[in-house]
Every structure is written in C-alpha cells, then in structure tokens.
Protein backbone atom coordinates (compact mmCIF):
# COMPACT_ATOMS: atom_id res chain seq x y z
CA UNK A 1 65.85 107.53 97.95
CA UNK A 2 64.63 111.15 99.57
CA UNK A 3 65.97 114.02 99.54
CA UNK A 4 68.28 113.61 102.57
CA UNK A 5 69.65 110.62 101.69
CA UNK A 6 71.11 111.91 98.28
CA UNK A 7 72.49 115.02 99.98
CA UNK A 8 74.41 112.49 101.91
CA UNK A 9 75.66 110.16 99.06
CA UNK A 10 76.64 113.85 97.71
CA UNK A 11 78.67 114.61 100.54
CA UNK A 12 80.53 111.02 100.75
CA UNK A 13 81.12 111.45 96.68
CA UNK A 14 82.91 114.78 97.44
CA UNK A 15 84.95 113.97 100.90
CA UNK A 16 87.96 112.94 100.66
CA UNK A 17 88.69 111.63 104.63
CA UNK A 18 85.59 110.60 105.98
CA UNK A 19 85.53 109.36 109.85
CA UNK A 20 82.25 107.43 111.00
CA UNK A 21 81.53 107.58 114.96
CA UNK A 22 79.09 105.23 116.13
CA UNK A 23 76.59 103.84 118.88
CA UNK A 24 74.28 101.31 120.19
CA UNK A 25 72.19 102.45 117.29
CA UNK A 26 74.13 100.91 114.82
CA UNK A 27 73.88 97.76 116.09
CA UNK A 28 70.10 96.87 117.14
CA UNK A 29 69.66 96.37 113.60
CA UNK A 30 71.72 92.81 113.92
CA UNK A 31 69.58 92.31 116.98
CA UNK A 32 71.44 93.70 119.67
CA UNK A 33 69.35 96.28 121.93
CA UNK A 34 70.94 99.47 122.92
CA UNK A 35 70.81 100.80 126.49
CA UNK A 36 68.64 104.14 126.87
CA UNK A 37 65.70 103.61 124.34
CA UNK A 38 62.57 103.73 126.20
CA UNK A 39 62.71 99.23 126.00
CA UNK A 40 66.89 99.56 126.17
CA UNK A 41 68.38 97.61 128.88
CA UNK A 42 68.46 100.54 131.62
CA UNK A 43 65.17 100.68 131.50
CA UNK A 44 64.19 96.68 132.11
CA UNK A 45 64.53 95.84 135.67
CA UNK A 46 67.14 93.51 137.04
CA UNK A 47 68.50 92.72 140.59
CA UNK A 48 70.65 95.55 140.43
CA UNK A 49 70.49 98.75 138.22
CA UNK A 50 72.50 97.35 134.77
CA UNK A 51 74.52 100.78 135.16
CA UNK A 52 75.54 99.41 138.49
CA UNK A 53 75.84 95.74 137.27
CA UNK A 54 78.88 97.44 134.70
CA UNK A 55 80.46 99.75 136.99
CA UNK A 56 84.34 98.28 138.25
CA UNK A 57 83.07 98.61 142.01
CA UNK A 58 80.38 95.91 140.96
CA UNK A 59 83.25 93.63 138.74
CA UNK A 60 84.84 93.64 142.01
CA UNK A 61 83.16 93.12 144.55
CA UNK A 62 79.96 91.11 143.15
CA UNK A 63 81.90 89.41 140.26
CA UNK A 64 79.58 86.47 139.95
CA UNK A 65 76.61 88.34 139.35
CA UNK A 66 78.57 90.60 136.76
CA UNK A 67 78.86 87.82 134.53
CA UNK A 68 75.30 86.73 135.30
CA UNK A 69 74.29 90.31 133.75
CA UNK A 70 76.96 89.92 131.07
CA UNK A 71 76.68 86.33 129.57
CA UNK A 72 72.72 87.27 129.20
CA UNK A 73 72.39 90.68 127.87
CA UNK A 74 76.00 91.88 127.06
CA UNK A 75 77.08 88.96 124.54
CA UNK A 76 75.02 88.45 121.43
CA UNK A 77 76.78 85.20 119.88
CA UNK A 78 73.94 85.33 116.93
CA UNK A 79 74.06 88.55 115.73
CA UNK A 80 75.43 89.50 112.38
CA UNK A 81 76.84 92.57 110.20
CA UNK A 82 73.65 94.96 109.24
CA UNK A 83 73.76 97.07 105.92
CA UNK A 84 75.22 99.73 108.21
CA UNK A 85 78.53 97.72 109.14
CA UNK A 86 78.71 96.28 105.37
CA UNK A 87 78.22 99.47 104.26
CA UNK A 88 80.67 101.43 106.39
CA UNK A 89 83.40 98.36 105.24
CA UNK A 90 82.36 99.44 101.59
CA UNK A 91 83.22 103.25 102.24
CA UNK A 92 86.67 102.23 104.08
CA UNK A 93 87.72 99.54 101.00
CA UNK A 94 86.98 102.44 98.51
CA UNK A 95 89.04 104.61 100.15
CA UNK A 96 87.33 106.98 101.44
CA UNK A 97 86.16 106.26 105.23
CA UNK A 98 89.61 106.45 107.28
CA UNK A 99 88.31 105.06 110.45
CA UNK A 100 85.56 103.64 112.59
CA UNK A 101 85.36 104.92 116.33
CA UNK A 102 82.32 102.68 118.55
CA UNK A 103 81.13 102.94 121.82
CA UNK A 104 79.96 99.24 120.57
CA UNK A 105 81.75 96.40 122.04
CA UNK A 106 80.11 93.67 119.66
CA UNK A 107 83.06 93.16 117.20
CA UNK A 108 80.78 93.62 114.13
CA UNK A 109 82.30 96.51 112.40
CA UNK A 110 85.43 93.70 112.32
CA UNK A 111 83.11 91.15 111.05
CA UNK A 112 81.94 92.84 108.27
CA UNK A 113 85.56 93.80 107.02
CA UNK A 114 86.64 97.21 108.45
CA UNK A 115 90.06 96.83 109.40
CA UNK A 116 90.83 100.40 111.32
CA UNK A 117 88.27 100.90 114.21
CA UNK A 118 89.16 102.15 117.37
CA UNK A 119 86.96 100.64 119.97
CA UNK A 120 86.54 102.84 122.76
CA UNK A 121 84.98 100.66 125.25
CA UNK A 122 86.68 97.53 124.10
CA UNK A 123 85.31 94.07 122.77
CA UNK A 124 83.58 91.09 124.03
CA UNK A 125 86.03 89.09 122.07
CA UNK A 126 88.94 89.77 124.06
CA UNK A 127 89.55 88.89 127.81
CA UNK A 128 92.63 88.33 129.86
CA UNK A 129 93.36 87.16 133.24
CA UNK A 130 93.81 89.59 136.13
CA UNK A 131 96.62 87.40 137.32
CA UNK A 132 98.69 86.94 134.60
CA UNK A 133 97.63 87.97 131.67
CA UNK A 134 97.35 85.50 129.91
CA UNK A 135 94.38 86.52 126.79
CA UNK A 136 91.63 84.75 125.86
CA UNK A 137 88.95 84.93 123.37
CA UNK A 138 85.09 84.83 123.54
CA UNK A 139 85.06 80.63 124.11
CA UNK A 140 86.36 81.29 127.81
CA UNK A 141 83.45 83.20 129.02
CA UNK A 142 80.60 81.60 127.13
CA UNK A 143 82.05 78.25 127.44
CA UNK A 144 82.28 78.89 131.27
CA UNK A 145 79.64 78.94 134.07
CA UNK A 146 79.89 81.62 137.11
CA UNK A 147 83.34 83.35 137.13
CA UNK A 148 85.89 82.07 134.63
CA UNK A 149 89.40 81.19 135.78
CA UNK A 150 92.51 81.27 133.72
CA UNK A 151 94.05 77.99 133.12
CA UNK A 152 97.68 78.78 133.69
CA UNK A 153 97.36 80.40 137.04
CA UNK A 154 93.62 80.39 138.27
CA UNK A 155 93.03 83.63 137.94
CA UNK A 156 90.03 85.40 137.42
CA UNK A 157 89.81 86.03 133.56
CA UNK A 158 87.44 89.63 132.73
CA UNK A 159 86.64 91.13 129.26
CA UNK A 160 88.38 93.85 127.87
CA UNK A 161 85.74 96.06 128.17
CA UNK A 162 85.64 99.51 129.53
CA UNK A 163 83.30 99.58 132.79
CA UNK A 164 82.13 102.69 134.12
CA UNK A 165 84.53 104.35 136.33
CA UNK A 166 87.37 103.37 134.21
CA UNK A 167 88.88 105.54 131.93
CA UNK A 168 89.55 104.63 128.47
CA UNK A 169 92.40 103.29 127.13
CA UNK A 170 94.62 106.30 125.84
CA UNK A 171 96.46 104.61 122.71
CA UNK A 172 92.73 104.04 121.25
CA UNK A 173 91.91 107.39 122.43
CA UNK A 174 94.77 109.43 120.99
CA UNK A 175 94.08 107.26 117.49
CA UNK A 176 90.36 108.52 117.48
CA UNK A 177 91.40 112.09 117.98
CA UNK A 178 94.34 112.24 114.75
CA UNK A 179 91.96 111.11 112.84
CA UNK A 180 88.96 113.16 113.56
CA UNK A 181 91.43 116.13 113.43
CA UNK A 182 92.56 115.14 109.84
CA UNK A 183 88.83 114.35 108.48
CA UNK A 184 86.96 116.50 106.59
CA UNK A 185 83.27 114.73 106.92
CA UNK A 186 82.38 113.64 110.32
CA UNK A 187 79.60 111.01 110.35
CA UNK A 188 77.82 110.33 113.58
CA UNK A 189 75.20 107.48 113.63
CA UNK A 190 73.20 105.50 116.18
CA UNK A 191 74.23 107.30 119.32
CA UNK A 192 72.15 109.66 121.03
CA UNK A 193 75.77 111.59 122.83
CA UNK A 194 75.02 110.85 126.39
CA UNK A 195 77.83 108.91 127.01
CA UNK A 196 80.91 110.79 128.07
CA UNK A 197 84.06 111.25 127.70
CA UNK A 198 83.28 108.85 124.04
CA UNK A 199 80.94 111.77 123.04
CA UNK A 200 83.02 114.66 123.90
CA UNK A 201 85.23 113.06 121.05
CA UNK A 202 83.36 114.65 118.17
CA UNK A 203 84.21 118.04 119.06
CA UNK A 204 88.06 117.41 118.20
CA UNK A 205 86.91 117.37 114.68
CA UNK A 206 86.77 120.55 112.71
CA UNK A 207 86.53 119.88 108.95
CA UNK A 208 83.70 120.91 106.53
CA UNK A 209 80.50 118.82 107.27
CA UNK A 210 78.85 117.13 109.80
CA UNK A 211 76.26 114.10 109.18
CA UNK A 212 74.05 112.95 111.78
CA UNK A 213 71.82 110.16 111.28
CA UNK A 214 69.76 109.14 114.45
CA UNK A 215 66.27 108.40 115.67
CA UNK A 216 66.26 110.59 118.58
CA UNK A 217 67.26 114.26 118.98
CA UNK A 218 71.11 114.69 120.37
CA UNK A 219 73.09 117.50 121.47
CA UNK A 220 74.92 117.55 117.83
CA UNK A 221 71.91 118.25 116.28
CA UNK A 222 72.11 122.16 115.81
CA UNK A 223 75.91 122.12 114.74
CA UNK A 224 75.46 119.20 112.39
CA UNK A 225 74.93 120.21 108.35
CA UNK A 226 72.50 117.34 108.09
CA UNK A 227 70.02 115.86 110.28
CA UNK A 228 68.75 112.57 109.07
CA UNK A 229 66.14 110.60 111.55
CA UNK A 230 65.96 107.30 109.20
CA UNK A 231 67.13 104.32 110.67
CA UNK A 232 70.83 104.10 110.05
CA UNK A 233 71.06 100.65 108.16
CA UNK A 234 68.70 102.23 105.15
CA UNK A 235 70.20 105.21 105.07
CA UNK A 236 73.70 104.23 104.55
CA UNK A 237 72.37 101.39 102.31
CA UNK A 238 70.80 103.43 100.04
CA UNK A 239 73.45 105.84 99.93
CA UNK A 240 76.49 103.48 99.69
CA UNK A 241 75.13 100.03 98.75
CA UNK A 242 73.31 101.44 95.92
C-alpha cells in the first residue's frame, strides 16, 4: 500500500458522511469501455458519430439504428461488480458512504449491494413504452430484434436513459445535491469531468476534503486534497477491502 493510498484509508477512517461520485472509469474494470479514452467508444468509428447515435434527435428520428448502436456497445450483459463497486457497498454497509451518484448506466453499483445511488443518466435495466408506459426490464430489449414494441399497446418501448439533449431527471438531481451539501469527504473516481451538467455537481459540495482518484488529469485536480492516478479498483481495494 503507498503512501497515497493510506492517506486515503486515513481520510475514510476519520469522515463521518462520505459521498462517492463516479464515471466510466469505474466501470472498465468489469469490462465495460468508457467513452473518451484514446480506444473509448467516441473514438472507434461507426456509421454515425456514437455522440450522435445517443442524442434524442437520433432516438427519434433514426430509432432503428439507435438500438443497433445500443444493443452492441451500450449493454454489457456479462459484466460484473469490480473491487471498486464491492468496495464502495462495503463503505455504505459500514456506515459511512451516504450515497453513490454515476454518470454509469450499467446497474453495477446495485449489483454489488449499494442501496442509495442516484443515477444521473439512468439504467439499462429499466425501459418503458412511449405509449403507455407500461415498464419493462432489460429482457425486452435484448430479447428483441430492431425496435422493441410494448405488448399492451404497440408502442415503441426506449431505456430510461438520459440522451444528450435531455435534461436530467430533477428528483435524482435534487437527491445528489442534499447529499453532497451534507458530506464532509467528497470522493470522485473514474471520471475525467467533461460531462456536464453531471460534473458541475461536485461543486455543490463544500465539506473538508476532496479525493480524486483518476488516470487522467481533470479540472478537479488543483482543488482536490488528494490526487491519486492508480486505477480505481486497487486503490479502493486496498484501502477498504483490506
């Protein structure tokens, strides 16, 4: 364990209301890729720009390609809890991690036992028809070819998943911001902040330290107490799991 990593476990010993905010990052470790490392998915080439494939212009009017895009890089059926989700389930079970908030839409937080996360951009897992809205889980889109219909009304069914140019939902939204606002140890990991408004979120928190533990450089860097470039799955590992 190095230096950095025990000034963290000495942090999370000491805080009393510790809220973790989260990316891509924290995910590729079950085998999910993120989106803007230099082999993320905006930088492989598809049909159509992936930023455009997500957008809600593209859900609307190309609909069949959308779910072309999303049932072959957006849904990872395989992909399991990393030390970083078990770890973060660990910290929330012992009391002292309040809440999750994810950009991540992968449902693995859930999976590996944290029960409060606010998921800004929603989850693959649920979907609901336009229609009627009538919910569905996962089964109806990977269970379905081209675009899935609801079975009550034909509708088309989408995931509840924020697309760009839609604004998050403001229940999950005001949720994140109480509790950053109450925390006093902020912990950002695997997100490098370019994704707004999620990573204008951090700045509603004002307590007494800031962790962030990231591969790349981000704009928090300079305001955050500590700066750790490990990957995040070892890190909080070492400093929770052991």
């Amino acid at each position: 364990m190095n230096s950095d990593t025990v000034l963290l476990k000495e942090i999370i010993d000491r805080a009393k209301n510790i809220v973790f905010f989260g990316g891509a990052g924290v995910s590729t470790e079950s085998g999910i890729p993120d989106f803007r490392s230099s082999d993320g998915l905006y930088n492989q080439k598809y049909k159509y720009p992936p930023e455009q494939i997500v957008s809600h212009t593209f859900f609307k009017y190309n609909t069949e390609e959308f779910y072309r895009f999303y049932r072959d890089k957006m849904i990872y059926c395989e992909a399991k809890p990393n030390k970083a989700h078990i770890a973060l389930a660990e910290l929330e079970r012992s009391g002292k991690l309040s809440c999750v908030i994810t950009q991540n839409i992968d449902g693995l937080h859930q999976m590996a036992g944290s029960k409060n996360v606010f998921e800004l951009h929603g989850s693959i897992h649920r979907n609901y028809c336009l229609k009627c809205g009538k919910k569905y889980g996962l089964d109806k889109i990977i269970g379905t070819e081209g675009i899935p219909t609801c079975d009550l009304c034909g509708g088309i069914v989408r995931p509840d998943v924020v697309l760009y140019e839609e604004g998050l939902d403001p229940e999950i939204l005001n949720g994140s911001i109480k509790s950053l606002r109450k925390a006093d140890v902020l912990i950002i990991g695997g997100t490098s902040l370019g994704v707004y408004p999620a990573a204008g979120l951090i700045h509603e928190f004002t307590g007494d330290k800031i962790v962030l533990i990231n591969k790349s450089v981000t704009p928090a860097d300079k305001t955050a107490d500590l700066v750790i470039r490990e990957p995040i799955a070892q890190v909080l590992k070492e400093a929770v799991l052991m």
